[in-house]
PDB file of N, CA and C in Angstrom:
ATOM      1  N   UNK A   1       8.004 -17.728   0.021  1.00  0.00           N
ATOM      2  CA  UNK A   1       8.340 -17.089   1.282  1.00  0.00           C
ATOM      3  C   UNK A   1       7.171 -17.266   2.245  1.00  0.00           C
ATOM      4  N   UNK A   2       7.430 -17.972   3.173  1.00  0.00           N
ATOM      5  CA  UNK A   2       6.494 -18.195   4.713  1.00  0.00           C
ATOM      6  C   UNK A   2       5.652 -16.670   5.002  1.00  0.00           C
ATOM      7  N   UNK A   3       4.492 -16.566   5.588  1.00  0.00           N
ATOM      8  CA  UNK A   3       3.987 -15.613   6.337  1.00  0.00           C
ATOM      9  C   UNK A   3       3.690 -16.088   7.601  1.00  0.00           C
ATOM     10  N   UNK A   4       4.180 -14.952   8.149  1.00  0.00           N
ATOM     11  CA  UNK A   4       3.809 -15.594  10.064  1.00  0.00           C
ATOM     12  C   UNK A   4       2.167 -14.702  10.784  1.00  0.00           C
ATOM     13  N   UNK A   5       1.240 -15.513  10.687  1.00  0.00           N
ATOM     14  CA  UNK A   5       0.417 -14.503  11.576  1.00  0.00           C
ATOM     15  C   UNK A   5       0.811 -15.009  13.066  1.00  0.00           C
ATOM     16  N   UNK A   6       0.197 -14.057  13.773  1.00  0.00           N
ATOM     17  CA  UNK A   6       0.731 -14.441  15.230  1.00  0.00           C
ATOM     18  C   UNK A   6      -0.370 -13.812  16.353  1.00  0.00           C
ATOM     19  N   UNK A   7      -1.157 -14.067  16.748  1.00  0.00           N
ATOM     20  CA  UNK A   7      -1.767 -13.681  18.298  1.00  0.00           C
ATOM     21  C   UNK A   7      -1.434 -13.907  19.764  1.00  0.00           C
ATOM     22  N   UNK A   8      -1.091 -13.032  20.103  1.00  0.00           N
ATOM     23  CA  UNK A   8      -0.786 -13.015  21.875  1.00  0.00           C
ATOM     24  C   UNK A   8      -1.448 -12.436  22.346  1.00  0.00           C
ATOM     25  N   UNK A   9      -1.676 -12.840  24.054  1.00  0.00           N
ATOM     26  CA  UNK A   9      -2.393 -12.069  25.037  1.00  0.00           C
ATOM     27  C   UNK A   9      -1.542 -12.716  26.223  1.00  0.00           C
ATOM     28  N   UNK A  10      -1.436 -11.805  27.309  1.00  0.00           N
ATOM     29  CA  UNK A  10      -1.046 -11.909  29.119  1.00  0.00           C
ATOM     30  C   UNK A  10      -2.434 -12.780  29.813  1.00  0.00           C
ATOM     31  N   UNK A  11      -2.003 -13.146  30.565  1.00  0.00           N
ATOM     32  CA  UNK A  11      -2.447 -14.012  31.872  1.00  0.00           C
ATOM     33  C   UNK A  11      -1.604 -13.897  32.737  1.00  0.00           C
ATOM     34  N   UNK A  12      -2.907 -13.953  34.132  1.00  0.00           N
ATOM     35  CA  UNK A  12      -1.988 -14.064  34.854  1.00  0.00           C
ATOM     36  C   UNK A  12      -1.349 -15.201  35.814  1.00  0.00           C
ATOM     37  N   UNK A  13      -0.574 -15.109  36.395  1.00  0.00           N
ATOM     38  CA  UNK A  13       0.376 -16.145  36.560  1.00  0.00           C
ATOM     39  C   UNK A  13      -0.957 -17.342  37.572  1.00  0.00           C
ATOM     40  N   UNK A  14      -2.451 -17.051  38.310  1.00  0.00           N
ATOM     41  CA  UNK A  14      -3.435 -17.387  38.743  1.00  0.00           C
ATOM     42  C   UNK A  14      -4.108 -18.456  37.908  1.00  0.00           C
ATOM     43  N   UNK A  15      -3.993 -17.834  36.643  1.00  0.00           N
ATOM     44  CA  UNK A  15      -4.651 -18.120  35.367  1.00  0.00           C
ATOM     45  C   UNK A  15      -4.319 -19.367  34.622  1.00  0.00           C
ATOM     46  N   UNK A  16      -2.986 -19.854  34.992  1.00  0.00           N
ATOM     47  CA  UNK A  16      -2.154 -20.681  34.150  1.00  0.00           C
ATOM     48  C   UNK A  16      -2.837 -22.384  33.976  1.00  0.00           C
ATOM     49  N   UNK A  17      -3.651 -22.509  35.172  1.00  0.00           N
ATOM     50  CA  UNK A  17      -4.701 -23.920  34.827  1.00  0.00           C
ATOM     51  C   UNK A  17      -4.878 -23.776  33.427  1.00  0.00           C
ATOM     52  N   UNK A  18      -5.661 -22.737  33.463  1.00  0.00           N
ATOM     53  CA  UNK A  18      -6.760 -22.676  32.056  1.00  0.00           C
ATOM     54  C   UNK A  18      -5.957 -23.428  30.584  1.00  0.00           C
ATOM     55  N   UNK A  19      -4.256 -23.501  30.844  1.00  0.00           N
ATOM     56  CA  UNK A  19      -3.880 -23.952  29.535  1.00  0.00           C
ATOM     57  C   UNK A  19      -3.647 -25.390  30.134  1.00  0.00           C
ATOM     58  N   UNK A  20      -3.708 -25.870  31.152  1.00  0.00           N
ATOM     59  CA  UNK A  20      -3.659 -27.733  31.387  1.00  0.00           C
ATOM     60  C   UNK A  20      -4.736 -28.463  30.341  1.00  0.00           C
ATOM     61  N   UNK A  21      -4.230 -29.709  30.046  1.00  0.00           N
ATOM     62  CA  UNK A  21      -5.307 -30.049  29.382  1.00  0.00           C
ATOM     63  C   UNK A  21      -6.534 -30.574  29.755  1.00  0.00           C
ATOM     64  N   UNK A  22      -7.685 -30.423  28.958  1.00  0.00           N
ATOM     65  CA  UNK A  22      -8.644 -30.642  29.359  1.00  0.00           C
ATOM     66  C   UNK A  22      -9.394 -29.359  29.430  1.00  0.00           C
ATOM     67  N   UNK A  23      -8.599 -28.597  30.125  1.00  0.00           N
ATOM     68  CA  UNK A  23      -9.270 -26.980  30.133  1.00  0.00           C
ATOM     69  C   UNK A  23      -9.999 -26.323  29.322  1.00  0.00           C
ATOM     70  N   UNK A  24     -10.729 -25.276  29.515  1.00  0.00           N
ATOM     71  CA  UNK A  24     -11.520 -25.040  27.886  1.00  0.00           C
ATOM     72  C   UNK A  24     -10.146 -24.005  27.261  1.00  0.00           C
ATOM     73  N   UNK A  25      -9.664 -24.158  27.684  1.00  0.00           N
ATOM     74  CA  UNK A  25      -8.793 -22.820  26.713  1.00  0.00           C
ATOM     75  C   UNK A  25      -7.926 -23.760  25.655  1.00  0.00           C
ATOM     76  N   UNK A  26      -7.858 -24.982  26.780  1.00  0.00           N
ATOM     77  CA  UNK A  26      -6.648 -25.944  26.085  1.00  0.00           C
ATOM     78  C   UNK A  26      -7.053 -26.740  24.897  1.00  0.00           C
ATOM     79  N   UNK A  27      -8.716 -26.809  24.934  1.00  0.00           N
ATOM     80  CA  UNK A  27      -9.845 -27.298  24.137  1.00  0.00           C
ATOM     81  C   UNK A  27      -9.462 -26.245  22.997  1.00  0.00           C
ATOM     82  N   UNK A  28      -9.985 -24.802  22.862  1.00  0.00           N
ATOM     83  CA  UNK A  28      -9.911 -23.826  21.843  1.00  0.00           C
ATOM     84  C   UNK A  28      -8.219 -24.283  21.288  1.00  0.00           C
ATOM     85  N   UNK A  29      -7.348 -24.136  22.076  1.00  0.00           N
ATOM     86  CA  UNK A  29      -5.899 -24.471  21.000  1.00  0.00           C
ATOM     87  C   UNK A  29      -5.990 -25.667  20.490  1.00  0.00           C
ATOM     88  N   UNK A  30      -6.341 -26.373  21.121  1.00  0.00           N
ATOM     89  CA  UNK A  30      -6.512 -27.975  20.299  1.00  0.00           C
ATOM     90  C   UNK A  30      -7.108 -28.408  19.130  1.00  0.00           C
ATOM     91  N   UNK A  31      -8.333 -26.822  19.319  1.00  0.00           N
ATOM     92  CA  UNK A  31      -9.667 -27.262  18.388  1.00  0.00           C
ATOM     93  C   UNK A  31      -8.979 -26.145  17.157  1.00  0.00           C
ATOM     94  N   UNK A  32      -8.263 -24.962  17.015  1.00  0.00           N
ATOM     95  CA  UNK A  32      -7.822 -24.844  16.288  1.00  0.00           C
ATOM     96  C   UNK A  32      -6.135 -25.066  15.707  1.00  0.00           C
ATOM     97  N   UNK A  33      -5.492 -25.987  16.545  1.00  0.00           N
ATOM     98  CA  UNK A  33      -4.664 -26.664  15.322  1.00  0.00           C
ATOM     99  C   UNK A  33      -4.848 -27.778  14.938  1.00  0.00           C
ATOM    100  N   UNK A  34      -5.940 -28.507  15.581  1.00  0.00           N
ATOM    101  CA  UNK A  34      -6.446 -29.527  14.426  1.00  0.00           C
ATOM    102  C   UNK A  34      -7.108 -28.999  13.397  1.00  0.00           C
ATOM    103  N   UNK A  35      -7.711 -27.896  13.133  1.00  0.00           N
ATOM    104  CA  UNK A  35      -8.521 -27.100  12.062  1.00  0.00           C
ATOM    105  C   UNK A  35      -8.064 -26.339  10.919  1.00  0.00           C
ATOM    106  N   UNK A  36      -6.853 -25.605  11.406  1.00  0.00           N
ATOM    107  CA  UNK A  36      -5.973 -24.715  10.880  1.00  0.00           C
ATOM    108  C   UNK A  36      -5.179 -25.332   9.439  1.00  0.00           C
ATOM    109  N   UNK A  37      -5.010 -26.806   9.807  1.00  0.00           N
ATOM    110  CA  UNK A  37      -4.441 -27.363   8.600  1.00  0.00           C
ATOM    111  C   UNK A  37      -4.955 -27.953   7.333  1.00  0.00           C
ATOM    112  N   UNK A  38      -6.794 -27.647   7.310  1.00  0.00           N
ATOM    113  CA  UNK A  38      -7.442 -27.916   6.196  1.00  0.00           C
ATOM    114  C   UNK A  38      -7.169 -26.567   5.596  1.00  0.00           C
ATOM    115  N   UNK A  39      -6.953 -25.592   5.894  1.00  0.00           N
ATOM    116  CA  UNK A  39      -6.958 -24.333   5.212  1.00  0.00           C
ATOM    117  C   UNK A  39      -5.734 -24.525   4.075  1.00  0.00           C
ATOM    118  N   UNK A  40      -6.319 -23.674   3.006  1.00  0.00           N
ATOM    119  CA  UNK A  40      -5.092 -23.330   1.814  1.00  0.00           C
ATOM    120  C   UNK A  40      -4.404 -23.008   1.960  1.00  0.00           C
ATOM    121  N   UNK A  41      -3.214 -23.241   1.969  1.00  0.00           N
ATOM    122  CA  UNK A  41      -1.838 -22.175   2.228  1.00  0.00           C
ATOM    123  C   UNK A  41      -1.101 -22.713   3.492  1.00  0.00           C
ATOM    124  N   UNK A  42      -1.615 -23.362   4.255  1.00  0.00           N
ATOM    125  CA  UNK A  42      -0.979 -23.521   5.517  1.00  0.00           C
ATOM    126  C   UNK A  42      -0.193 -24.318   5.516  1.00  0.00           C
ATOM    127  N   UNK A  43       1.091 -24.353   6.570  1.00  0.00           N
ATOM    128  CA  UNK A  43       1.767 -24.522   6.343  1.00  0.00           C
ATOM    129  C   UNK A  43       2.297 -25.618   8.237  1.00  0.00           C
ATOM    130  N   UNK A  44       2.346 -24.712   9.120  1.00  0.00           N
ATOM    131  CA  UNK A  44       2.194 -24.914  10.609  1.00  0.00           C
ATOM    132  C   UNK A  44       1.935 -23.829  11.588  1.00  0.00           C
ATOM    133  N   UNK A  45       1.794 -24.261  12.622  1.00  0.00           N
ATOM    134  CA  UNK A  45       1.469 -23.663  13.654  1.00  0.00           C
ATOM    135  C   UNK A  45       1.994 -23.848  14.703  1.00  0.00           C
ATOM    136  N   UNK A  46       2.197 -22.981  16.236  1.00  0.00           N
ATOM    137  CA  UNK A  46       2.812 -23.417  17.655  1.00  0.00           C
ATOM    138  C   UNK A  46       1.851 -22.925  18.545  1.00  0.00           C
ATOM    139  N   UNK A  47       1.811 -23.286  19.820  1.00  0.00           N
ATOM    140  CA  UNK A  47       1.033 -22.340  20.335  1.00  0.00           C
ATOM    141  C   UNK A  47       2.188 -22.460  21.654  1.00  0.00           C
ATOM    142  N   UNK A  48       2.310 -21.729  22.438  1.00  0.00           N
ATOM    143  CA  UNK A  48       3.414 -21.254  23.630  1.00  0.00           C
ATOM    144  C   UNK A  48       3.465 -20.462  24.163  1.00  0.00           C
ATOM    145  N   UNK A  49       3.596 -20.407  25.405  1.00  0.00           N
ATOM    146  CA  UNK A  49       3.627 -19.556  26.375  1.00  0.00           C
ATOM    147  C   UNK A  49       4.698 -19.025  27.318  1.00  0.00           C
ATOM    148  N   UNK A  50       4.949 -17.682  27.334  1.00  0.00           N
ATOM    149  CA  UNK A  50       6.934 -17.539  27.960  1.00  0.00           C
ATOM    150  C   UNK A  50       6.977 -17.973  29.516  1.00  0.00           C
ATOM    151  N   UNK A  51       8.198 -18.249  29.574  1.00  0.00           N
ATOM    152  CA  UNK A  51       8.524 -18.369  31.049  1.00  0.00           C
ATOM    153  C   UNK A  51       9.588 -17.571  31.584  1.00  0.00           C
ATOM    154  N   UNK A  52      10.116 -16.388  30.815  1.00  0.00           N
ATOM    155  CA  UNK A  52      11.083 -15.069  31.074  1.00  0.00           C
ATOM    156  C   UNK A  52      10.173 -14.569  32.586  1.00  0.00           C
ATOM    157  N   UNK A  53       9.064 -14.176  32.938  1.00  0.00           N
ATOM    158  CA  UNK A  53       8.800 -13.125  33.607  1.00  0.00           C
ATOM    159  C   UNK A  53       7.637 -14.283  34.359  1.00  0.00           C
ATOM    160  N   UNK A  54       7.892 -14.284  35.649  1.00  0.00           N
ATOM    161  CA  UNK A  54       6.946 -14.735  36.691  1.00  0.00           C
ATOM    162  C   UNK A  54       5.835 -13.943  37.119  1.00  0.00           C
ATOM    163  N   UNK A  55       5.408 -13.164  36.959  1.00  0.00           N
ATOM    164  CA  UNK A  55       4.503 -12.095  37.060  1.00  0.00           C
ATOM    165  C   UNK A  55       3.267 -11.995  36.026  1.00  0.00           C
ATOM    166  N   UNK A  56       4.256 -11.875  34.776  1.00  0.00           N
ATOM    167  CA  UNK A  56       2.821 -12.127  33.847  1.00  0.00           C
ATOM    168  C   UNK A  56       3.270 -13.832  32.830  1.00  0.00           C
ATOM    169  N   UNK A  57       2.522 -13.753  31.728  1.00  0.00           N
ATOM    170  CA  UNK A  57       2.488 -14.977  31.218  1.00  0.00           C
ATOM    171  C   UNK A  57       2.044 -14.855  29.757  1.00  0.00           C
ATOM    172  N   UNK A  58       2.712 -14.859  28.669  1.00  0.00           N
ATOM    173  CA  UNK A  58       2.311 -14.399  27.347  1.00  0.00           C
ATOM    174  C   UNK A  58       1.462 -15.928  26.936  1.00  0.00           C
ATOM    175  N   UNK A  59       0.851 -15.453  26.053  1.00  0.00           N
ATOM    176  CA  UNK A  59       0.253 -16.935  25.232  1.00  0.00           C
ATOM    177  C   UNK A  59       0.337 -16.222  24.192  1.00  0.00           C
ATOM    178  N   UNK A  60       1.337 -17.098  23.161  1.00  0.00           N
ATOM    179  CA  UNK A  60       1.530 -16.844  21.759  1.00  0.00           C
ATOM    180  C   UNK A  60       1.393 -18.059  20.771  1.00  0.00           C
ATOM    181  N   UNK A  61       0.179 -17.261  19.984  1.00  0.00           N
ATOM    182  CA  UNK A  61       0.021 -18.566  18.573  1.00  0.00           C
ATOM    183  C   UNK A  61       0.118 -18.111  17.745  1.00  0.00           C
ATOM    184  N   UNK A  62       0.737 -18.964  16.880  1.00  0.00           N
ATOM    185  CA  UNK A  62       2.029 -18.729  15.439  1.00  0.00           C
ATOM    186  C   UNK A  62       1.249 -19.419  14.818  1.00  0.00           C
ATOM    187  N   UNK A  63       0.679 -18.921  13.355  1.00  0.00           N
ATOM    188  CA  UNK A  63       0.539 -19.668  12.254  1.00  0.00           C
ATOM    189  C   UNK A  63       1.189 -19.450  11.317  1.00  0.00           C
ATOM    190  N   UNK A  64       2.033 -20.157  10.226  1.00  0.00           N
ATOM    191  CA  UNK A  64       2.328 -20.024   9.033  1.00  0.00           C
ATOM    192  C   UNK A  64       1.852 -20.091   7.655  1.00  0.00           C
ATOM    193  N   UNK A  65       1.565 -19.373   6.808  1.00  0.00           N
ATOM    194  CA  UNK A  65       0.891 -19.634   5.538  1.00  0.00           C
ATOM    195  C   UNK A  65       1.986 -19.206   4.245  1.00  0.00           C
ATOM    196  N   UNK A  66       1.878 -20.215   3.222  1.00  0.00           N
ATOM    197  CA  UNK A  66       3.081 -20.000   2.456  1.00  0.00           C
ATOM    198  C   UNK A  66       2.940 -19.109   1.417  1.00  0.00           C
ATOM    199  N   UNK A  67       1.776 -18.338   1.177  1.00  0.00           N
ATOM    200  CA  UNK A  67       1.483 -17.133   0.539  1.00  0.00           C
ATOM    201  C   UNK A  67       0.947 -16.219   0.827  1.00  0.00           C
ATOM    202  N   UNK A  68       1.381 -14.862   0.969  1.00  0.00           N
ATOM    203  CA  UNK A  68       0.013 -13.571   1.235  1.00  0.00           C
ATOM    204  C   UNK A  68      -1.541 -14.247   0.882  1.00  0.00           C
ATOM    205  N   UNK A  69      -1.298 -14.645  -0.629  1.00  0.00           N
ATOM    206  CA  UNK A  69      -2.782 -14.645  -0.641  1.00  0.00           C
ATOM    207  C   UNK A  69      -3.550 -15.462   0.410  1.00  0.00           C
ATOM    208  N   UNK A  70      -2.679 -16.940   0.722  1.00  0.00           N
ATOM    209  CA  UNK A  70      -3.267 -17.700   2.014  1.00  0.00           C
ATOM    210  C   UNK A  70      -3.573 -17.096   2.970  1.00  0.00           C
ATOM    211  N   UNK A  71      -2.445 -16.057   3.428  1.00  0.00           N
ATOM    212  CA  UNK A  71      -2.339 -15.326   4.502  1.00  0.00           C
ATOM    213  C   UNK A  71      -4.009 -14.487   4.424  1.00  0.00           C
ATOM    214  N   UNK A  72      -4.146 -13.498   3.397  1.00  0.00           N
ATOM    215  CA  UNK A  72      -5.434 -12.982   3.450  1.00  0.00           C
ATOM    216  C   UNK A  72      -6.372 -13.880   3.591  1.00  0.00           C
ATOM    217  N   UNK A  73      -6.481 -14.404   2.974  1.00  0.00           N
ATOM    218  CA  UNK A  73      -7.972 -15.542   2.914  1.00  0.00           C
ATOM    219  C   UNK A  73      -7.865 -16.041   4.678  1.00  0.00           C
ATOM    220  N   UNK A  74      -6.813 -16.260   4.938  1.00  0.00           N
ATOM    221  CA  UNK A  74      -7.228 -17.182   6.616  1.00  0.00           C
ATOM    222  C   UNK A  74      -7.672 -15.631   7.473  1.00  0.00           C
ATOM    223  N   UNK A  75      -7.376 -14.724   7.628  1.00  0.00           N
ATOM    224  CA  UNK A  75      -7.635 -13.928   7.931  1.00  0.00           C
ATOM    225  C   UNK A  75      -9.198 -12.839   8.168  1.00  0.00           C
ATOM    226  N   UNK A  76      -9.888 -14.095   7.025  1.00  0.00           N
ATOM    227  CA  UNK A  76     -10.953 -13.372   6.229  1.00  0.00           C
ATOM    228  C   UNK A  76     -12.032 -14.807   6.832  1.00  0.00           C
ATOM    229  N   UNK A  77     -11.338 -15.750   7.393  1.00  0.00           N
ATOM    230  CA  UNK A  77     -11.802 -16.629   8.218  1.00  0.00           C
ATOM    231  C   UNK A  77     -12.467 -17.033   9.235  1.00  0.00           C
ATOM    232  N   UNK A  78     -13.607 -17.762   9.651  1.00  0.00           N
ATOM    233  CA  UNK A  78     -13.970 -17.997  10.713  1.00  0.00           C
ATOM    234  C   UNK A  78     -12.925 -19.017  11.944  1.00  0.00           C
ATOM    235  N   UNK A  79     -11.751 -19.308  11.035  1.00  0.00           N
ATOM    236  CA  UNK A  79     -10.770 -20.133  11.786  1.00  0.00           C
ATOM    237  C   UNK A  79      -9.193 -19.266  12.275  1.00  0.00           C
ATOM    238  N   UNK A  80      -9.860 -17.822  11.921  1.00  0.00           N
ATOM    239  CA  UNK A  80      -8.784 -16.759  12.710  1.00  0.00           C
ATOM    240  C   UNK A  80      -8.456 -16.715  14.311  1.00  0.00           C
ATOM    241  N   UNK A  81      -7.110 -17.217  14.483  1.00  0.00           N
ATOM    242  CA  UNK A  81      -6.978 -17.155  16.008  1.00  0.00           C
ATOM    243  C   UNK A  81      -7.266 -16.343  16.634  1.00  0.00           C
ATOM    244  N   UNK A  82      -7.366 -15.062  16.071  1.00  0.00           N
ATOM    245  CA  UNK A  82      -7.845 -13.990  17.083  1.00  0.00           C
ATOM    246  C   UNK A  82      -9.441 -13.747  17.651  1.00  0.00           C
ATOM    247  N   UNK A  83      -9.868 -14.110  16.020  1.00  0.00           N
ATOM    248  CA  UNK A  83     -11.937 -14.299  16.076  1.00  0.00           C
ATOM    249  C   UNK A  83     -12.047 -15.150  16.875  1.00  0.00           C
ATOM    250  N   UNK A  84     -11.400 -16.692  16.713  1.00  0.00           N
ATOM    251  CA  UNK A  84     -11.779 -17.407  17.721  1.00  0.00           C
ATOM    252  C   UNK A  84     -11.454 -17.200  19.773  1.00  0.00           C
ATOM    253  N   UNK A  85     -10.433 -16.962  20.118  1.00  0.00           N
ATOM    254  CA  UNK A  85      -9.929 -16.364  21.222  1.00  0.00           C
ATOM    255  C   UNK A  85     -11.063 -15.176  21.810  1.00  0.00           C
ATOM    256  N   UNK A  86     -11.290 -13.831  20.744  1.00  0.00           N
ATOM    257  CA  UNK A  86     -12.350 -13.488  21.042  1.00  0.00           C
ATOM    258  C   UNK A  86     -13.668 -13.972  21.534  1.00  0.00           C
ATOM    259  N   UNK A  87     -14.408 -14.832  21.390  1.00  0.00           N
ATOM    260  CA  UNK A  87     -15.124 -15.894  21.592  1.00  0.00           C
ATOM    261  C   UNK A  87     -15.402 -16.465  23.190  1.00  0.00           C
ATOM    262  N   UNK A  88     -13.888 -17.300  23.287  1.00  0.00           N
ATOM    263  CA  UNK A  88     -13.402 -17.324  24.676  1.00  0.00           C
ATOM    264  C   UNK A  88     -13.655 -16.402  25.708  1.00  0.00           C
ATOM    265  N   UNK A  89     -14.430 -16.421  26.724  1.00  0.00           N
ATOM    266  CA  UNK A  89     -14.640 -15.657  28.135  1.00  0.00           C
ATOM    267  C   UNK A  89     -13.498 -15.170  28.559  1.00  0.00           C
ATOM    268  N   UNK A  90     -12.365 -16.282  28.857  1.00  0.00           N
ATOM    269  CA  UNK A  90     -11.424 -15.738  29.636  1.00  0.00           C
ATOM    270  C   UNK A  90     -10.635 -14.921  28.870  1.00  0.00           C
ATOM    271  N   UNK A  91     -10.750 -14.716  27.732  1.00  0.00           N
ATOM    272  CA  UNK A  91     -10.020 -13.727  27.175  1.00  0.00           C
ATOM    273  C   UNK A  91     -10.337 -12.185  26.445  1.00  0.00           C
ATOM    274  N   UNK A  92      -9.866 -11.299  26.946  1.00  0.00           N
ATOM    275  CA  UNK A  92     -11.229 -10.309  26.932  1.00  0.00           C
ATOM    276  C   UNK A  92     -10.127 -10.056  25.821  1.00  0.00           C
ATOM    277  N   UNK A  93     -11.302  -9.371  24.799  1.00  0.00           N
ATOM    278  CA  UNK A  93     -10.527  -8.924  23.229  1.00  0.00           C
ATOM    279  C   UNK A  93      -9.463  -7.679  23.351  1.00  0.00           C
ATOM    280  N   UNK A  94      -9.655  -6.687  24.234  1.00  0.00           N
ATOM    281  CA  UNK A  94      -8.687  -5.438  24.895  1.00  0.00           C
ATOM    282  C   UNK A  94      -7.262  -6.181  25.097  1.00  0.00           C
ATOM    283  N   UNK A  95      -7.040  -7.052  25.230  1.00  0.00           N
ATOM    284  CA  UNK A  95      -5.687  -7.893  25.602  1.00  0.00           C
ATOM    285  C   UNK A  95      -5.343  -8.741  24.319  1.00  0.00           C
ATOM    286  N   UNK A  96      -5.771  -8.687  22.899  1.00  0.00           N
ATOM    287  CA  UNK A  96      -4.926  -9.790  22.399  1.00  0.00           C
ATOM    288  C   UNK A  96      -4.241  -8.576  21.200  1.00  0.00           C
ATOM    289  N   UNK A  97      -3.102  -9.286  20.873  1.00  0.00           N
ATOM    290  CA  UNK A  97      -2.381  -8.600  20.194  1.00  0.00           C
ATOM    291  C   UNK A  97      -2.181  -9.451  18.974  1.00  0.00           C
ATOM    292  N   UNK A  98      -2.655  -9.243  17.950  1.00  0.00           N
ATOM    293  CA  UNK A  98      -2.238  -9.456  16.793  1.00  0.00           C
ATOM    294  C   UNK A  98      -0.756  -8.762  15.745  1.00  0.00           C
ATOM    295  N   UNK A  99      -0.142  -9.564  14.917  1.00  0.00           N
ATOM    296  CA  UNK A  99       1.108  -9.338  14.123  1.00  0.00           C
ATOM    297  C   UNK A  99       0.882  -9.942  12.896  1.00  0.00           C
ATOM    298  N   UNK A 100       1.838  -9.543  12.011  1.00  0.00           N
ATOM    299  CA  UNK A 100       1.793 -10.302  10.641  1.00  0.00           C
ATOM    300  C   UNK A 100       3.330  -9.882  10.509  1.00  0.00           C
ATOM    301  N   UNK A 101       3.964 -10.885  10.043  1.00  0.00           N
ATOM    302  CA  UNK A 101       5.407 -11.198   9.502  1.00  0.00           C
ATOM    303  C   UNK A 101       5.688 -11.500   8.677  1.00  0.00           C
ATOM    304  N   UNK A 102       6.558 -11.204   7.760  1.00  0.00           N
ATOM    305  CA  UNK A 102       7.254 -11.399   6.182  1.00  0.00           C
ATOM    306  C   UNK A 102       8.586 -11.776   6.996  1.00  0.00           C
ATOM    307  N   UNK A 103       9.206 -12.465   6.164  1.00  0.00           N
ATOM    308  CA  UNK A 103      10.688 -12.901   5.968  1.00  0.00           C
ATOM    309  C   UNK A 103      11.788 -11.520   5.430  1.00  0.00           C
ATOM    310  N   UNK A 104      12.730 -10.894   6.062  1.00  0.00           N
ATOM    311  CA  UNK A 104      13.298 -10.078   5.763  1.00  0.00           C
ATOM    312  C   UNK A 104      14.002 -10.354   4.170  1.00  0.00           C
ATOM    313  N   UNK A 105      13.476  -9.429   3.285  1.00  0.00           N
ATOM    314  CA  UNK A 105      13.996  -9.804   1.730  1.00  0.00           C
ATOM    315  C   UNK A 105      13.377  -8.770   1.181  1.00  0.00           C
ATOM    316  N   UNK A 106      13.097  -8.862  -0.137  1.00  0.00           N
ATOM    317  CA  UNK A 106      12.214  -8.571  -1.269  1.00  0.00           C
ATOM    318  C   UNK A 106      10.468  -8.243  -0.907  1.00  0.00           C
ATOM    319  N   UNK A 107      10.774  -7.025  -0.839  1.00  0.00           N
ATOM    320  CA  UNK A 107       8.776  -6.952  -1.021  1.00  0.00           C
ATOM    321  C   UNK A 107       8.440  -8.054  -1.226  1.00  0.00           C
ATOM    322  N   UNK A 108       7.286  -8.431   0.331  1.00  0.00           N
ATOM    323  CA  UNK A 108       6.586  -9.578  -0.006  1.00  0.00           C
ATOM    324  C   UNK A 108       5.625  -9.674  -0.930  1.00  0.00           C
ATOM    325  N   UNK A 109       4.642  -8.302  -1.516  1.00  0.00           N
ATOM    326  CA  UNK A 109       3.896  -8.429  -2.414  1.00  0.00           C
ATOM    327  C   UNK A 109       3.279  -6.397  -2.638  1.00  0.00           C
TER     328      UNK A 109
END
């Protein structure tokens, strides 16, 4: 059974260069899903941003790991999307939202 970690944060609609490429933000997503896939357990990743609401602007990155235990260990990581994002200037840590997802079933663990 898949685990989904997931980090989001808002921008604002001013802001939206920063994900063109080349950008440093576009650099940090680049630099961690080329990275993300030496890790144990992994599985994939997305990174995306909504276009429902003109006003604000979500940035959401999805990783998948195919076991809790992967799931803990990346977590326990210096290649955590959220540690890294933290990092990032333009993103102040008060704004990112972290999740963790199981597949609706059976106690994942």
């Amino acid at each position: 059974m898949p685990y989904v970690y997931e980090v989001s944060f808002e921008v604002a609609p001013e802001q939206m260069d920063k994900f063109d490429v080349g950008s440093s933000l576009a650099r940090v997503l680049g630099y961690l899903r080329a990275r993300l896939p030496s890790e144990h357990g992994f599985v994939t990743s997305q990174a995306m941003y909504s276009l429902d609401d003109p006003e604000r602007t979500r940035l959401v990155l999805r990783s998948e790991w195919g076991s809790w235990e992967a799931l803990v260990k990346h977590r326990e990581s210096e290649l955590l999307e959220a540690k890294v994002l933290e990092e990032f200037e333009h993103v102040p840590e008060q704004s990112i939202t972290t999740r963790v997802y199981a597949e609706v079933g059976p106690k994942p663990y």
